[in-house]
C-alpha atoms as a PDB file:
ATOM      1  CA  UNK A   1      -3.104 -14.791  12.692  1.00  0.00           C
ATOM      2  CA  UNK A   2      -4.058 -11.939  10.381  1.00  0.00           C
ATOM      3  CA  UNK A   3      -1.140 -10.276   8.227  1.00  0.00           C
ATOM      4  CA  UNK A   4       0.786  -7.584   9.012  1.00  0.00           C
ATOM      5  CA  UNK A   5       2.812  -4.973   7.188  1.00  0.00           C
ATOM      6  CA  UNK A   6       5.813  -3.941   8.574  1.00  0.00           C
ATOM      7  CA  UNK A   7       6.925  -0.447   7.135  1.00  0.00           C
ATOM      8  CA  UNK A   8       9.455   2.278   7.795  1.00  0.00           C
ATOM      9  CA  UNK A   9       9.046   5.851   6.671  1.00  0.00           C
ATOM     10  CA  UNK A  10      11.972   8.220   7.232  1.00  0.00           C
ATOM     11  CA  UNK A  11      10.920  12.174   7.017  1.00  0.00           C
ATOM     12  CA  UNK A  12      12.922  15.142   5.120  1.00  0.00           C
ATOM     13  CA  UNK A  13      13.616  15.933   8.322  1.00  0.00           C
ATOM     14  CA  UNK A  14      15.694  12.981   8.930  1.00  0.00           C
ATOM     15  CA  UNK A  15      12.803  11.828  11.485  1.00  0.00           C
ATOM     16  CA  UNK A  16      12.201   7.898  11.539  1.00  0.00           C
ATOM     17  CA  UNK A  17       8.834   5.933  12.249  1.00  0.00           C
ATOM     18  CA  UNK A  18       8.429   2.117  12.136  1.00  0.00           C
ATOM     19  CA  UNK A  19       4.565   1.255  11.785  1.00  0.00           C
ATOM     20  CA  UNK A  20       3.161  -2.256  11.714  1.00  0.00           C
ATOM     21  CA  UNK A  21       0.008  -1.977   9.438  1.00  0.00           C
ATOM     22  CA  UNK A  22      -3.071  -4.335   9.410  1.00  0.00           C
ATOM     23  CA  UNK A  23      -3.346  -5.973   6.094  1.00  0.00           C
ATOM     24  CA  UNK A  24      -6.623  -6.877   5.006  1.00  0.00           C
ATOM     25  CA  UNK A  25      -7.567 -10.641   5.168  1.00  0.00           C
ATOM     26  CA  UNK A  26      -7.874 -10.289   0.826  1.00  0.00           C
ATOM     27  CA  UNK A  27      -5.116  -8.244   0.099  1.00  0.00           C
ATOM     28  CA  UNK A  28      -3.404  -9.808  -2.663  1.00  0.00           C
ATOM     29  CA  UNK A  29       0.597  -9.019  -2.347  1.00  0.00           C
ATOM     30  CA  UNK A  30       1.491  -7.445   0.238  1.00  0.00           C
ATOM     31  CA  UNK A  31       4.700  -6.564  -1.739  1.00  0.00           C
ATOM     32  CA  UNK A  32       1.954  -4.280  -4.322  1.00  0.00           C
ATOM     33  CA  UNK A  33       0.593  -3.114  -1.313  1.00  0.00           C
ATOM     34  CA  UNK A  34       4.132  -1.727   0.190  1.00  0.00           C
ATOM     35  CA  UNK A  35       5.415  -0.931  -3.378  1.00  0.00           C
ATOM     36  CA  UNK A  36       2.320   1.298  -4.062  1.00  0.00           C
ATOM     37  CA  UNK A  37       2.781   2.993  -0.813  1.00  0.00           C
ATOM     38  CA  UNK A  38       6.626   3.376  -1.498  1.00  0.00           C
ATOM     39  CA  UNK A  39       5.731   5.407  -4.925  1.00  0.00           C
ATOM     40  CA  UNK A  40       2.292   7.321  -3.290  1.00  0.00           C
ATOM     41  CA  UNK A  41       4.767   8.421  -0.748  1.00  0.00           C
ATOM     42  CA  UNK A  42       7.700   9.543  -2.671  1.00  0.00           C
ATOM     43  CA  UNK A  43       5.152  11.349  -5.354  1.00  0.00           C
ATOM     44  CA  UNK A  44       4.050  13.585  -2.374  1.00  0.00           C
ATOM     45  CA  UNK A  45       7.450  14.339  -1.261  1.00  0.00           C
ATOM     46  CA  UNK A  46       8.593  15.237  -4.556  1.00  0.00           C
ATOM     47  CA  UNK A  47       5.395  17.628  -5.620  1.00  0.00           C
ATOM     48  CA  UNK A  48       5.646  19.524  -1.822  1.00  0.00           C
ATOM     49  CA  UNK A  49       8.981  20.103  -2.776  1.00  0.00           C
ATOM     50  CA  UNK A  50       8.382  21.730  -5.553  1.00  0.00           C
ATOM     51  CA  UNK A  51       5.076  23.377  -4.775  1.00  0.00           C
ATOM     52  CA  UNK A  52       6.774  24.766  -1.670  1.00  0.00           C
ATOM     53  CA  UNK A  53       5.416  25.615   2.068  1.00  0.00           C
ATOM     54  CA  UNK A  54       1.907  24.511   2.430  1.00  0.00           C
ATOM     55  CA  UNK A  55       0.448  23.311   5.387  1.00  0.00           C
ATOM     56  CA  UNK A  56       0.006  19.896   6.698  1.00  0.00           C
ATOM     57  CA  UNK A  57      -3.738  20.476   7.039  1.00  0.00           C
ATOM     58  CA  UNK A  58      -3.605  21.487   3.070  1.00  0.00           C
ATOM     59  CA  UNK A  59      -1.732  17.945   2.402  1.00  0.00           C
ATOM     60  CA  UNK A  60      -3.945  15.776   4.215  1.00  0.00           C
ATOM     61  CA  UNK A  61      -7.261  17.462   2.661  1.00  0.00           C
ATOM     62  CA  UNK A  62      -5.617  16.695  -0.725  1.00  0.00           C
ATOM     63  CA  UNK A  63      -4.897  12.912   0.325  1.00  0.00           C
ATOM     64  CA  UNK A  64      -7.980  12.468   2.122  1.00  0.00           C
ATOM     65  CA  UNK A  65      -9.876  13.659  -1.648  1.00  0.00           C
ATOM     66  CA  UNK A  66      -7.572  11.020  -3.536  1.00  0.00           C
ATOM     67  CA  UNK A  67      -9.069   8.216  -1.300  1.00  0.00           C
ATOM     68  CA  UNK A  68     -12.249   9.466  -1.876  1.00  0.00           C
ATOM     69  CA  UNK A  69     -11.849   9.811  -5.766  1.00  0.00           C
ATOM     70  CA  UNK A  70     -10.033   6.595  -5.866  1.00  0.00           C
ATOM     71  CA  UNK A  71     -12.811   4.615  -3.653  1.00  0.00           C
ATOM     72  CA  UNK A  72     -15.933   6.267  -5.901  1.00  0.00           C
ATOM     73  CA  UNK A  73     -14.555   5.356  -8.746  1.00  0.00           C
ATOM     74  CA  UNK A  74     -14.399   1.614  -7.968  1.00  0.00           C
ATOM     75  CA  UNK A  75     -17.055  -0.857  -9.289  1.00  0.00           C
ATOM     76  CA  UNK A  76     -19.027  -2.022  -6.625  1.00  0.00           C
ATOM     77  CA  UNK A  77     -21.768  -0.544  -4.344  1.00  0.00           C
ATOM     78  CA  UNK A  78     -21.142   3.145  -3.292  1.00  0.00           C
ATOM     79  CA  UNK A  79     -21.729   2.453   0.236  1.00  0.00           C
ATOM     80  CA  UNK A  80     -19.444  -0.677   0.787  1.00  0.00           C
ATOM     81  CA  UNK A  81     -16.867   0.947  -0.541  1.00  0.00           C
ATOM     82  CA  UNK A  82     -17.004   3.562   1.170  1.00  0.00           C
ATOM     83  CA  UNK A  83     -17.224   1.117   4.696  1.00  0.00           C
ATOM     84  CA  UNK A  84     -14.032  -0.243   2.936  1.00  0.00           C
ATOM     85  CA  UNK A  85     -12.148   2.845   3.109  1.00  0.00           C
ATOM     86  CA  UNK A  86     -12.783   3.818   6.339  1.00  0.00           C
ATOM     87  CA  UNK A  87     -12.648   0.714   7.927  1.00  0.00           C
ATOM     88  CA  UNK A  88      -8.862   0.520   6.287  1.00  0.00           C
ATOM     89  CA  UNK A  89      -8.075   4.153   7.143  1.00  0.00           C
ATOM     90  CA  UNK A  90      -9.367   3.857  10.795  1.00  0.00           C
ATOM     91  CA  UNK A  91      -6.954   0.352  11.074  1.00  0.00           C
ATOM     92  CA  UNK A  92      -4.133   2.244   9.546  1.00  0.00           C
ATOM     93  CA  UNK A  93      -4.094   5.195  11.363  1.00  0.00           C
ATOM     94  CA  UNK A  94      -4.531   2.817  14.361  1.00  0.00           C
ATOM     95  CA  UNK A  95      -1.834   0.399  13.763  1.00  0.00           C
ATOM     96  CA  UNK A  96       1.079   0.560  16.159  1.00  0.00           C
ATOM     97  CA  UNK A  97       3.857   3.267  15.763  1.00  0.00           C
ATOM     98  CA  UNK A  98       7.284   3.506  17.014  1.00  0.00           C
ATOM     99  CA  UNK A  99       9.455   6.752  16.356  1.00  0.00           C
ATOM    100  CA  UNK A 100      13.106   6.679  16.165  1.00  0.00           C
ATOM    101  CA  UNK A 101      15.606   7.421  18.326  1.00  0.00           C
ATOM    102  CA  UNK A 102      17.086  10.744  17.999  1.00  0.00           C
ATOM    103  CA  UNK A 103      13.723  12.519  16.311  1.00  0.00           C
ATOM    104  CA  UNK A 104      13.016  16.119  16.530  1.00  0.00           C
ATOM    105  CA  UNK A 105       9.658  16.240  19.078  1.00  0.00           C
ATOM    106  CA  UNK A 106       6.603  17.184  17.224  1.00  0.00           C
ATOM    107  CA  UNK A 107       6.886  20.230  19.446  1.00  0.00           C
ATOM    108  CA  UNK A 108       9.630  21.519  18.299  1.00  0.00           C
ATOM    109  CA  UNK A 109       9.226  23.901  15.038  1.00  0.00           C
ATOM    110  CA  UNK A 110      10.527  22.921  12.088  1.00  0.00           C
ATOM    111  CA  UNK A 111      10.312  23.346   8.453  1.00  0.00           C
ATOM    112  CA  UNK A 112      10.708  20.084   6.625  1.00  0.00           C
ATOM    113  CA  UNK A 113       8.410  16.858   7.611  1.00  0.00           C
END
């Protein structure tokens, strides 16, 4: 049975998500793998705070640039990486999601995410 990650990320907003992530057949620790997403996670919290309103599209060009910088810059052929990255991305963004009870509806306008 292939590993899972099961993680829960609450927003500014007081919104809750619980996602269960595909881990990779070679991760390593999945403990690294939830302790680097812990700090990647709080780093962007803290520097939109203090940067101020930007939009979300604005955040996820910036995030989608540090995957790219960080894949290039691995050894390893250009290409594979590359396949690595988006094969992860595609399986995170894909891995089941259940909100909280209680959120605000991603309809309804509000100013902290």
């Amino acid at each position: 049975m292939p590993k899972r990650l099961p993680y829960r990320a609450t927003t500014a907003s007081g919104n809750r998500f619980d996602f269960d992530f595909p881990l990779h057949p070679e991760t390593g620790s999945a403990v690294h793998v939830a302790n680097l997403l812990d700090a990647v996670l709080a780093t962007l919290d803290r520097e939109i705070r203090q940067l101020g309103p930007m939009s979300n599209g604005d955040v996820l060009q910036a995030v989608a640039m540090a995957l790219a910088v960080r894949t290039r810059i691995l050894p390893g052929d250009p290409a594979r990486m590359g396949g690595l990255s988006a094969h992860l991305l595609a399986e995170a963004l894909a891995a089941p999601t259940v909100p909280g009870p209680g959120n605000v509806s991603p309809e309804e306008p509000r100013d902290v995410h």
